[in-house]
Protein backbone atom coordinates (compact mmCIF):
# COMPACT_ATOMS: atom_id res chain seq x y z
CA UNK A 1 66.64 103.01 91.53
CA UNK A 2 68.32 99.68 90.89
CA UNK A 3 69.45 97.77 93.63
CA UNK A 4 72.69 95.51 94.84
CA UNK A 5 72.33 92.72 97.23
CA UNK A 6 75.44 91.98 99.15
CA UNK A 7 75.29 88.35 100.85
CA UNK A 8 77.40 88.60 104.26
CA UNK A 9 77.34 85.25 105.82
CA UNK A 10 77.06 85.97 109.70
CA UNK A 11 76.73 83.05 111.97
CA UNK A 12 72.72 84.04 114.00
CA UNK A 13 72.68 84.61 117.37
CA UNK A 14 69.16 84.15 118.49
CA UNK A 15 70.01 86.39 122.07
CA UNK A 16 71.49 89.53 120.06
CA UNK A 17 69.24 92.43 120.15
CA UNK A 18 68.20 92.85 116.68
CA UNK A 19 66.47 95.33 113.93
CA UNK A 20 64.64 95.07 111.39
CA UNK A 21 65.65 97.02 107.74
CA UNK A 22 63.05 99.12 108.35
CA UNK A 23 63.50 99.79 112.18
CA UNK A 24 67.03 100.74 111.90
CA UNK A 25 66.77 102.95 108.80
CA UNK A 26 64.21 104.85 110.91
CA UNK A 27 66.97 105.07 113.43
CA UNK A 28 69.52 106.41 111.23
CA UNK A 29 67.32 108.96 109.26
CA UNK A 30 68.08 107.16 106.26
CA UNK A 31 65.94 105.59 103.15
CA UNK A 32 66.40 101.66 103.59
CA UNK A 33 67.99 101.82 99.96
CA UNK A 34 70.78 104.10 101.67
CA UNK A 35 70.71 101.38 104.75
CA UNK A 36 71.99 98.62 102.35
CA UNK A 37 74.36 101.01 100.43
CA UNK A 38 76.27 101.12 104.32
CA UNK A 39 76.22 97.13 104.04
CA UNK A 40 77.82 97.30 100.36
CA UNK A 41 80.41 99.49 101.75
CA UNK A 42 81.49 97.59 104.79
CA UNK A 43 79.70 99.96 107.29
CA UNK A 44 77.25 97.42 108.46
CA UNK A 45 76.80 94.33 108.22
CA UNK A 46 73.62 92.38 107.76
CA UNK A 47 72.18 88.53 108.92
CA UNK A 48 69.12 87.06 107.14
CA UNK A 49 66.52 86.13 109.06
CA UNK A 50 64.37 82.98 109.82
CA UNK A 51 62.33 83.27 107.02
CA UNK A 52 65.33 83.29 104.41
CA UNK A 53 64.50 86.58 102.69
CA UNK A 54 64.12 89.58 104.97
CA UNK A 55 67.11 91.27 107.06
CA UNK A 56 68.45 92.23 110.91
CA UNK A 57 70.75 94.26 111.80
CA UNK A 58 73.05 94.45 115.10
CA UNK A 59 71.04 96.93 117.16
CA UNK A 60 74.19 97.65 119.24
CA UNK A 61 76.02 98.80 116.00
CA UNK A 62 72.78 100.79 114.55
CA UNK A 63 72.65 102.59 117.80
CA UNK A 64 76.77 103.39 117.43
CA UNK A 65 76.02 104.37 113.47
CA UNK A 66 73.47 106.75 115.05
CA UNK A 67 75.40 108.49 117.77
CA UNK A 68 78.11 108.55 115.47
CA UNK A 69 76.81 110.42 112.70
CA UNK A 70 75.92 109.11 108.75
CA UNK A 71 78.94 107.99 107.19
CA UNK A 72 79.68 110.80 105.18
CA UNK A 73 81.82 113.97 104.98
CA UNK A 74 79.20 116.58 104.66
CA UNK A 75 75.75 117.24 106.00
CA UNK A 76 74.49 117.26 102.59
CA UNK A 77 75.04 113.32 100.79
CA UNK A 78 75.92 114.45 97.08
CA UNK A 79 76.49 110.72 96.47
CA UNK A 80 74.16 108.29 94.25
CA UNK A 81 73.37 105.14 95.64
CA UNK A 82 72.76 102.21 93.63
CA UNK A 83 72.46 98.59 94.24
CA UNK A 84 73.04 96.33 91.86
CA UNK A 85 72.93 92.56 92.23
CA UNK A 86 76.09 90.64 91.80
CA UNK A 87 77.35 87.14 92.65
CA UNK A 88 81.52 88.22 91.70
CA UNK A 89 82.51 90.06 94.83
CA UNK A 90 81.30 91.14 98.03
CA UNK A 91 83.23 93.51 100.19
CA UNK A 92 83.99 92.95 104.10
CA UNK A 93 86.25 94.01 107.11
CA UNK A 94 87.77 90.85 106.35
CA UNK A 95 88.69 91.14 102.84
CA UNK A 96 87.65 91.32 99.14
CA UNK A 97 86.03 87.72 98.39
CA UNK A 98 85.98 86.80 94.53
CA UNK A 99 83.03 84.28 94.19
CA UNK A 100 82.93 83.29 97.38
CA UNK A 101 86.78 83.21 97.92
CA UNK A 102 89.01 85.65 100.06
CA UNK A 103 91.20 87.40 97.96
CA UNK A 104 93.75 87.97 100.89
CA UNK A 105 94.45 84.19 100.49
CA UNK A 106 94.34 84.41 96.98
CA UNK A 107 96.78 86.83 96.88
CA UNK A 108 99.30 84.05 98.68
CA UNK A 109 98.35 81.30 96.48
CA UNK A 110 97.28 82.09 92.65
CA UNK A 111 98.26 83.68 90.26
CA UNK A 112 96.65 86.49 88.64
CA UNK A 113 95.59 84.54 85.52
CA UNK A 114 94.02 82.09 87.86
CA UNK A 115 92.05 84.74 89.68
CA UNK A 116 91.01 85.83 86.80
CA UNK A 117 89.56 82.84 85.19
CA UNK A 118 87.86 82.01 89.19
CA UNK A 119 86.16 85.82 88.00
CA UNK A 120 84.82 84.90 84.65
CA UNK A 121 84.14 81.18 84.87
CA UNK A 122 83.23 80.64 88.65
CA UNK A 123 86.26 77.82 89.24
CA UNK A 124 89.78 79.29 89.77
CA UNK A 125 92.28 78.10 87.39
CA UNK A 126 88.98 76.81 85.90
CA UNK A 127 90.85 77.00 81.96
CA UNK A 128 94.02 76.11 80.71
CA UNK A 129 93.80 78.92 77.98
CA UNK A 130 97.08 80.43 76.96
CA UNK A 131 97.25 84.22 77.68
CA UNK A 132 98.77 84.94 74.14
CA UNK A 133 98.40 88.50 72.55
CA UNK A 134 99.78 90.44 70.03
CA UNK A 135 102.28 93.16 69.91
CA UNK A 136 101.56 96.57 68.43
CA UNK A 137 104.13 97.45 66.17
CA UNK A 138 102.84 101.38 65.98
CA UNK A 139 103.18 101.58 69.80
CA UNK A 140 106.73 99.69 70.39
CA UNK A 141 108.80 101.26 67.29
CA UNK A 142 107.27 104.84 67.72
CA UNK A 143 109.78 107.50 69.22
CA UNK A 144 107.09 108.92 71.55
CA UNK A 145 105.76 105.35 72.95
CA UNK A 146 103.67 105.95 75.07
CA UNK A 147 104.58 104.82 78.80
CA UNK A 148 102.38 102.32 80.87
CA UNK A 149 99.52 104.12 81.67
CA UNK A 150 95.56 103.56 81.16
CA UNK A 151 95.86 106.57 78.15
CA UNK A 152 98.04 103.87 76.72
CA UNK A 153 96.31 101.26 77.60
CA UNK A 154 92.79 103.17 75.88
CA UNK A 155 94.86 103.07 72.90
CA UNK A 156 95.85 99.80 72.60
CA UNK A 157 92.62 98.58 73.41
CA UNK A 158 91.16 100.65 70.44
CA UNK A 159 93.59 99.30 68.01
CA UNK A 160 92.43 95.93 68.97
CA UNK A 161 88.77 96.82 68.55
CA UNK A 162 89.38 98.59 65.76
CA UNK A 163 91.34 95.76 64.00
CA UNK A 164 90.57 92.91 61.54
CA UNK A 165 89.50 89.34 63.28
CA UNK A 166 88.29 90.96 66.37
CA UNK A 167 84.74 90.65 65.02
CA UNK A 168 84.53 87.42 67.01
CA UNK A 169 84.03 89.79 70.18
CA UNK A 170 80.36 90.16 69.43
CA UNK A 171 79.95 86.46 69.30
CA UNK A 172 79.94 87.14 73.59
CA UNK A 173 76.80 88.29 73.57
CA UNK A 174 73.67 88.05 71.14
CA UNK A 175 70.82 85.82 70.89
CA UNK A 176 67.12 87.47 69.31
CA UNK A 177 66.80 89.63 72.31
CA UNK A 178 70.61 90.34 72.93
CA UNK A 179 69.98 88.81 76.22
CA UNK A 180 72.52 86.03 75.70
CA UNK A 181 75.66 85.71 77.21
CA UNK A 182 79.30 83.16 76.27
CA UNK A 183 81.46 83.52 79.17
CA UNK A 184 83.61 81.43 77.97
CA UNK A 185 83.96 84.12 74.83
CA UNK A 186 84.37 86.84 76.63
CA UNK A 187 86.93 85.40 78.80
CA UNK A 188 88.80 84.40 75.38
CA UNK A 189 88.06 88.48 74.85
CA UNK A 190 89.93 89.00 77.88
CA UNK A 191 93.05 86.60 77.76
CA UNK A 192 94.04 88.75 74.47
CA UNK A 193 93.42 91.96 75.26
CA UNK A 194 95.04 91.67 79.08
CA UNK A 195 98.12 89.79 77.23
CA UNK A 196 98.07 92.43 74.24
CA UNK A 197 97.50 95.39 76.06
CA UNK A 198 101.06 94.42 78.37
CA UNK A 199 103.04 93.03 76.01
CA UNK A 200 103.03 96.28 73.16
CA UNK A 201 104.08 97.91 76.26
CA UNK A 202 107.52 99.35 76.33
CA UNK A 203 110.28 97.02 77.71
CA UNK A 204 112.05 98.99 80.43
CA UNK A 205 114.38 95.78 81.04
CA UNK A 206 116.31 93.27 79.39
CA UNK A 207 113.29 91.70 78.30
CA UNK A 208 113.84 88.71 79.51
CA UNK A 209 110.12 87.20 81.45
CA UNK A 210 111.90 86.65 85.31
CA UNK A 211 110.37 83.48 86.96
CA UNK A 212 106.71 83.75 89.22
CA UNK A 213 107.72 81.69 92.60
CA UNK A 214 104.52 82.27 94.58
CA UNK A 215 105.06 81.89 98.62
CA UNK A 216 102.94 78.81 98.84
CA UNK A 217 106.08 76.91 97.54
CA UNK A 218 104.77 76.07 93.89
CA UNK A 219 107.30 75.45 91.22
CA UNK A 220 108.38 78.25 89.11
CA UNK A 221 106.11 79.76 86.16
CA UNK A 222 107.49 81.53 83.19
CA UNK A 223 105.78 83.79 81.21
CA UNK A 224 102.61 85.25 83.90
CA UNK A 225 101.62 88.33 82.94
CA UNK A 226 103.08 89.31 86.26
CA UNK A 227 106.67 88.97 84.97
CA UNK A 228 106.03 89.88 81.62
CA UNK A 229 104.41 93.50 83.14
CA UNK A 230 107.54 93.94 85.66
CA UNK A 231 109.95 93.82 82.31
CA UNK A 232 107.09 97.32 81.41
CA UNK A 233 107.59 98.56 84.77
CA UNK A 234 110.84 97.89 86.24
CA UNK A 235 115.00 98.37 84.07
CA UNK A 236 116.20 95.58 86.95
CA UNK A 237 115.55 91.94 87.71
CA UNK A 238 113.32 91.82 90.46
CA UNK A 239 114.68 90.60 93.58
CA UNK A 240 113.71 87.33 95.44
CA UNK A 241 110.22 87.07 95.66
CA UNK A 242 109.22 90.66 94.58
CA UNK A 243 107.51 89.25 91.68
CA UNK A 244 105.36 87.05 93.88
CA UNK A 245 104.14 90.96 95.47
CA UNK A 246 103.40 92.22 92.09
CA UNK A 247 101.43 89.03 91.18
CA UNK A 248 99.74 89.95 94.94
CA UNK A 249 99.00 93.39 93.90
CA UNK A 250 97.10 92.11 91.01
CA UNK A 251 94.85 89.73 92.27
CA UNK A 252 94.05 92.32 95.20
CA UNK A 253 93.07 94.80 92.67
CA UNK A 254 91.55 92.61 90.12
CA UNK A 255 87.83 93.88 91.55
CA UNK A 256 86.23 95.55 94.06
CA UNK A 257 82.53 95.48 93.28
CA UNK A 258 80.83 98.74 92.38
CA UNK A 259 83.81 101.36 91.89
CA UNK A 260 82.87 104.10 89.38
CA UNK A 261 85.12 102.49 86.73
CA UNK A 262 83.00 98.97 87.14
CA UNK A 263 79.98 101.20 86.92
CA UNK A 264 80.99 102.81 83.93
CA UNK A 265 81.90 99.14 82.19
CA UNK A 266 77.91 98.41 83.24
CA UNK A 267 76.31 100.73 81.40
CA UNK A 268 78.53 100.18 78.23
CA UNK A 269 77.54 96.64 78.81
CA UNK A 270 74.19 97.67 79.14
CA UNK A 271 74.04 98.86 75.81
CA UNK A 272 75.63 95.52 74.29
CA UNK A 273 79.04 96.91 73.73
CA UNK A 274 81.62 94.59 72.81
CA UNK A 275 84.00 93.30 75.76
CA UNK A 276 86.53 95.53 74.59
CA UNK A 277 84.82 98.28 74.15
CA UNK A 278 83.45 98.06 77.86
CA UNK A 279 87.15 97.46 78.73
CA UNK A 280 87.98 101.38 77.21
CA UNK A 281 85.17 102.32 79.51
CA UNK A 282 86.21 101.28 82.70
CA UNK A 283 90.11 102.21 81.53
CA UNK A 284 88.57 105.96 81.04
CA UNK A 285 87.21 106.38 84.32
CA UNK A 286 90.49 104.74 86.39
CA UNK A 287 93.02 107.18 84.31
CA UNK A 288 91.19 109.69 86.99
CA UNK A 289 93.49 111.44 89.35
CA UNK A 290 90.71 110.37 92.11
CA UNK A 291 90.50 106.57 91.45
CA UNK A 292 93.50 104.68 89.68
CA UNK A 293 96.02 107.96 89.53
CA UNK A 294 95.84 107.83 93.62
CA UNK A 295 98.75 105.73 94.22
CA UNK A 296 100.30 108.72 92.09
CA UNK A 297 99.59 111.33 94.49
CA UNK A 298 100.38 108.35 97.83
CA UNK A 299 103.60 107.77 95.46
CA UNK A 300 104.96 112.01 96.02
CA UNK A 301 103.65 111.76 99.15
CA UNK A 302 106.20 109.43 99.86
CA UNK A 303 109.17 110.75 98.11
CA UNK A 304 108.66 113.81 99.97
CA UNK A 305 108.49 112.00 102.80
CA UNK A 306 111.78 110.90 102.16
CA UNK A 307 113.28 114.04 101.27
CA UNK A 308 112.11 116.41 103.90
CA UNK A 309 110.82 114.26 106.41
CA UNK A 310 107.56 112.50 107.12
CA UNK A 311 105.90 115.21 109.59
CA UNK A 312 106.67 117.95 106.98
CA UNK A 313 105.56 115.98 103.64
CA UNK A 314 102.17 115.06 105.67
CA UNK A 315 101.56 118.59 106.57
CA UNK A 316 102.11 119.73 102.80
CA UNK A 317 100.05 116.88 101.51
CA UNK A 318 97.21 117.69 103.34
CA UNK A 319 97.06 121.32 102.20
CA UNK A 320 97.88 120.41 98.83
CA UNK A 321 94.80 118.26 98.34
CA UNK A 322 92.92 118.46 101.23
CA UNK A 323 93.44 115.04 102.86
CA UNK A 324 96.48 112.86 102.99
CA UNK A 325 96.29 110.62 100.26
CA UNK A 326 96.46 106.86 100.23
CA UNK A 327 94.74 106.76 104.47
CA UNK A 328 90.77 106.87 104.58
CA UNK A 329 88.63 104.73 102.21
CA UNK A 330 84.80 105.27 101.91
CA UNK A 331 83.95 101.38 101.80
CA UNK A 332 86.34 100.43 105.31
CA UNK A 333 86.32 101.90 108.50
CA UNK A 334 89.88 100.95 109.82
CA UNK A 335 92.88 99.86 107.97
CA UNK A 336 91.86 98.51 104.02
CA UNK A 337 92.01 95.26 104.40
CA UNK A 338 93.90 94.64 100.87
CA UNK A 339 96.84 97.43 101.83
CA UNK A 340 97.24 95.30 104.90
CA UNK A 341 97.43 92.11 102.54
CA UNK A 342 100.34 94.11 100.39
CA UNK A 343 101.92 95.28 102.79
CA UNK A 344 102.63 92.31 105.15
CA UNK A 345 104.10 90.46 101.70
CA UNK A 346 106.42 93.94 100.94
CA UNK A 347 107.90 94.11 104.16
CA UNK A 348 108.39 90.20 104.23
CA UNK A 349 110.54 90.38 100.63
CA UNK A 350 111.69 93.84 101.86
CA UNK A 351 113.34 92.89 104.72
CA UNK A 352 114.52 96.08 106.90
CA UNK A 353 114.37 98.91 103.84
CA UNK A 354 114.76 102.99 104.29
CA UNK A 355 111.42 103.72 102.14
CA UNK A 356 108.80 101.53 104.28
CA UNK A 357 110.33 102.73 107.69
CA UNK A 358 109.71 106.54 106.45
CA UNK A 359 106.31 105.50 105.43
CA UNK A 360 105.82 103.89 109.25
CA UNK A 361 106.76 106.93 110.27
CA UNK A 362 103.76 108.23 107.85
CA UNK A 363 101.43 106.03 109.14
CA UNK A 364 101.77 106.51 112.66
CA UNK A 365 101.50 110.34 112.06
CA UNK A 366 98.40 110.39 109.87
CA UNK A 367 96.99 107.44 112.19
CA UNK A 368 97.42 110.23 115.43
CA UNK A 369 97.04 113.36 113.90
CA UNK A 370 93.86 112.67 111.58
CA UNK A 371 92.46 109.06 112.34
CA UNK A 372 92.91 107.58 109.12
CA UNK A 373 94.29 104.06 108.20
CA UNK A 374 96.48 103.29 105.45
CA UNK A 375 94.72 102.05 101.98
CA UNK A 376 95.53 100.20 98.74
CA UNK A 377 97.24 103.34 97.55
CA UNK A 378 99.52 103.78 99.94
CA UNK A 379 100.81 100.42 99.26
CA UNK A 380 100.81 99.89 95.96
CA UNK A 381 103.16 103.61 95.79
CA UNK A 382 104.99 101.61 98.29
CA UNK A 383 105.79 98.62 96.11
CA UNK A 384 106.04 100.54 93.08
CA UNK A 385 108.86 102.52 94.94
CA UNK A 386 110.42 99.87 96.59
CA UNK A 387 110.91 97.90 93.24
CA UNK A 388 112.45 100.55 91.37
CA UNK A 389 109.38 101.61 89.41
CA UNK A 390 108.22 104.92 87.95
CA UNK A 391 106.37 107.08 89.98
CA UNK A 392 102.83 106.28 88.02
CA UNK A 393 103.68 102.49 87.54
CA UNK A 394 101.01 101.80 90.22
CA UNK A 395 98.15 103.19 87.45
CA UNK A 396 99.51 100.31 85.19
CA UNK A 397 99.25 97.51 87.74
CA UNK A 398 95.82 98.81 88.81
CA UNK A 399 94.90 98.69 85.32
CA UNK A 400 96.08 95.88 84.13
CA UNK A 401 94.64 94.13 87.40
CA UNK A 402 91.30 95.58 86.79
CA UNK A 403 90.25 94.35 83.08
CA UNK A 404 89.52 90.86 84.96
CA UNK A 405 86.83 92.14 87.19
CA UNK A 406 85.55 94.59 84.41
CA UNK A 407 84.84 91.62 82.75
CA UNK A 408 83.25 89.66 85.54
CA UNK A 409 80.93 92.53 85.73
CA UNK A 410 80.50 92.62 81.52
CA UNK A 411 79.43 88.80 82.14
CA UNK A 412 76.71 89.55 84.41
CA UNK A 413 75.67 92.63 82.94
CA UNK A 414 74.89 91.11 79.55
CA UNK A 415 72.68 88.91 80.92
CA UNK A 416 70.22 91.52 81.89
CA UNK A 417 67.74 93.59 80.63
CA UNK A 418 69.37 95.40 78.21
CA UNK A 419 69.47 99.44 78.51
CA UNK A 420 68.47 99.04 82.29
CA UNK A 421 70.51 102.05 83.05
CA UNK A 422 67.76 105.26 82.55
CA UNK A 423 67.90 107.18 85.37
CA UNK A 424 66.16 111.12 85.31
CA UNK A 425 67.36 114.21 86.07
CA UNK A 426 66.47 116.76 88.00
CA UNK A 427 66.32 119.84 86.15
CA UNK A 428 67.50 122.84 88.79
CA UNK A 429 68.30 125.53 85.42
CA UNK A 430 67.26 128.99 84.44
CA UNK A 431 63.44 128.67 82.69
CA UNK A 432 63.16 130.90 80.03
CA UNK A 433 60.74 133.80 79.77
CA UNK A 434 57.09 132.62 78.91
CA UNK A 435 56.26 133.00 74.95
């Protein structure tokens, strides 16, 4: 079993009644490998110790874990848990940090190329690089274009694999032991396939690239792939500072360490696969109904919502798929920390709007009724609604956002021991009859 290490920096208090990994895993009933899967998902938190290497954990919040139950929905834990070591992002109550930095600020302050370059190369806005692409001619002219979705975005990102001059992709990783790794290659990888992939999108719009005003105050910027992805998502100008909340809805989703899509890009990493191959990976896995098609299902939950009422569209959501989507996520135990991020900017642009006082009234319902917080779903089939967008837009923007941290991981992952990912099986078939 491989395994992560999340660093949580937690001031020590030398008074605090503390346990050791292996005392409090004893508590729980749990393997210490599961122990530090709760720290990777925000359940616990962790503080290093005086001797720099081993861990202690709250004994106060062990003891509540305990009374409380494992965090899990059945008695039986179907999940895997596997640790993997990473130095891109590390996941908190607090936020999503990005090499250190809290994407809730970023979100305020950069824009989603910069966060994306602060992914690959460690500094944000660490390159200059223009975020040029091509356009597909196949895609744009065809009468059955496809619309902005990942299936689209698989396609696209085949053609470009598949095309001539994109041999240079392999040049990211090599050396005698293909052990090697250019970041600064495969972030050249990922300027043209992000920039491709949106622009042989279909314009819904005038075309014309609206202006990127962020809150901080900064001058205007033409041509982000922010405003160039509204023109794919949106027929309208966007209004005052709504493109500075799609730009936000990017960097918030550009990573959030070991989703199943980021997994999947690891393993085709593993084996040495070109960045945009791992790219088709990870867009494979989010075109899932259960990870980047859930702001689809928060997105009808809403429009029912408006329709029929918020009471009534709750009720029918929750028989319809067994839990209300966009509330509850496995990593956060109150409120997603991102959706709080999105939200606070939506409402702020917004101003007093029909769509996110029905979904209040959603909120407060599914807060009382079930005890579940509002996540990055909800939102983003929010903003998506808000602005005008089509009812699966937020699978684009998720995306789009999440090439940059599939990449991040690609980086890492190439530097290790190649083929790393072998686990066994457990064979539980019919045996045939003894020859």
């Amino acid at each position: 079993m491989w395994t992560i290490t999340v660093q949580v920096n937690i001031d020590y208090h030398p008074r605090m009644a503390t346990m050791t990994a292996s005392e409090a895993a004893r508590r729980l009933g749990v393997k210490v490998e599961t122990l530090y899967a709760y720290v990777s998902r925000g359940v616990l938190e962790r503080e290093t110790a005086a001797d720099g290497r081993s861990s202690l954990f709250d004994s106060r919040a062990i003891e509540s874990l305990a009374r409380r139950g494992r965090p899990r929905q059945s008695s039986r834990d179907s999940s895997i848990n596997m640790l993997i070591e990473t130095r891109t992002t590390s996941l908190s109550m607090q936020g999503v940090r990005y090499r250190g930095h809290l994407s809730n600020e970023l979100a305020r302050t950069h824009t989603f190329e910069d966060v994306a370059e602060l992914l690959w190369l460690g500094a944000v806005g660490s390159s200059r690089q223009p975020w040029s692409g091509d356009v597909i001619p196949a895609l744009t002219m065809s009468r059955h274009t496809p619309i902005a979705t990942p299936d689209a975005m698989r396609i696209i990102a085949t053609w470009i694999a598949a095309s001539p001059g994109v041999d240079a992709s392999q040049d990211a990783v090599g050396g005698p032991n293909m052990t090697t790794v250019d970041p600064t290659e495969v972030a050249r990888c990922g300027r043209y396939l992000v920039a491709t992939v949106v622009d042989s999108l279909p314009v819904l719009g005038d075309g014309r690239t609206p202006r990127l005003v962020l809150p901080c105050g900064s001058d205007p910027i033409r041509g982000t792939i922010a405003g160039r992805l509204w023109t794919r998502l949106s027929p309208r100008r966007p209004a005052p500072g709504m493109l500075a909340v799609l730009n936000a809805a990017l960097v918030l989703l550009a990573d959030h360490e070991l989703a199943t899509s980021t997994l999947a890009v690891r393993v085709a990493a593993s084996t040495r696969a070109d960045p945009y191959a791992v790219v088709n990976a990870g867009l494979a896995v989010v075109s899932g109904p259960l990870h980047g098609g859930a702001s689809l299902q928060a997105r009808r939950l809403i429009e029912d919502a408006l329709s029929d009422g918020a009471g009534r569209a709750v009720e029918r959501a929750r028989q319809r798929h067994r839990r209300v989507p966009g509330f509850g996520h496995s990593v956060y135990a109150g409120a997603d920390p991102r959706a709080v991020v999105l939200f606070d900017l939506l409402r702020r642009v917004a101003g007093i709007n029909r769509t996110l006082l029905v979904i209040d009234d959603v909120i407060e319902i599914v807060g009382q009724r079930f005890d579940r917080a509002p996540n990055i779903d909800i939102a983003l089939a929010a903003m998506t609604h808000v602005c005008g967008m089509p009812e699966d837009a937020g699978e684009a923007v998720m995306a789009t956002a999440r090439i940059a941290g599939w990449l991040a991981h690609a980086i890492e992952e190439y530097g290790e021991t190649p083929l790393r990912f072998r686990p066994r099986a457990s064979y539980i078939g019919p045996h045939g009859a003894p020859s």
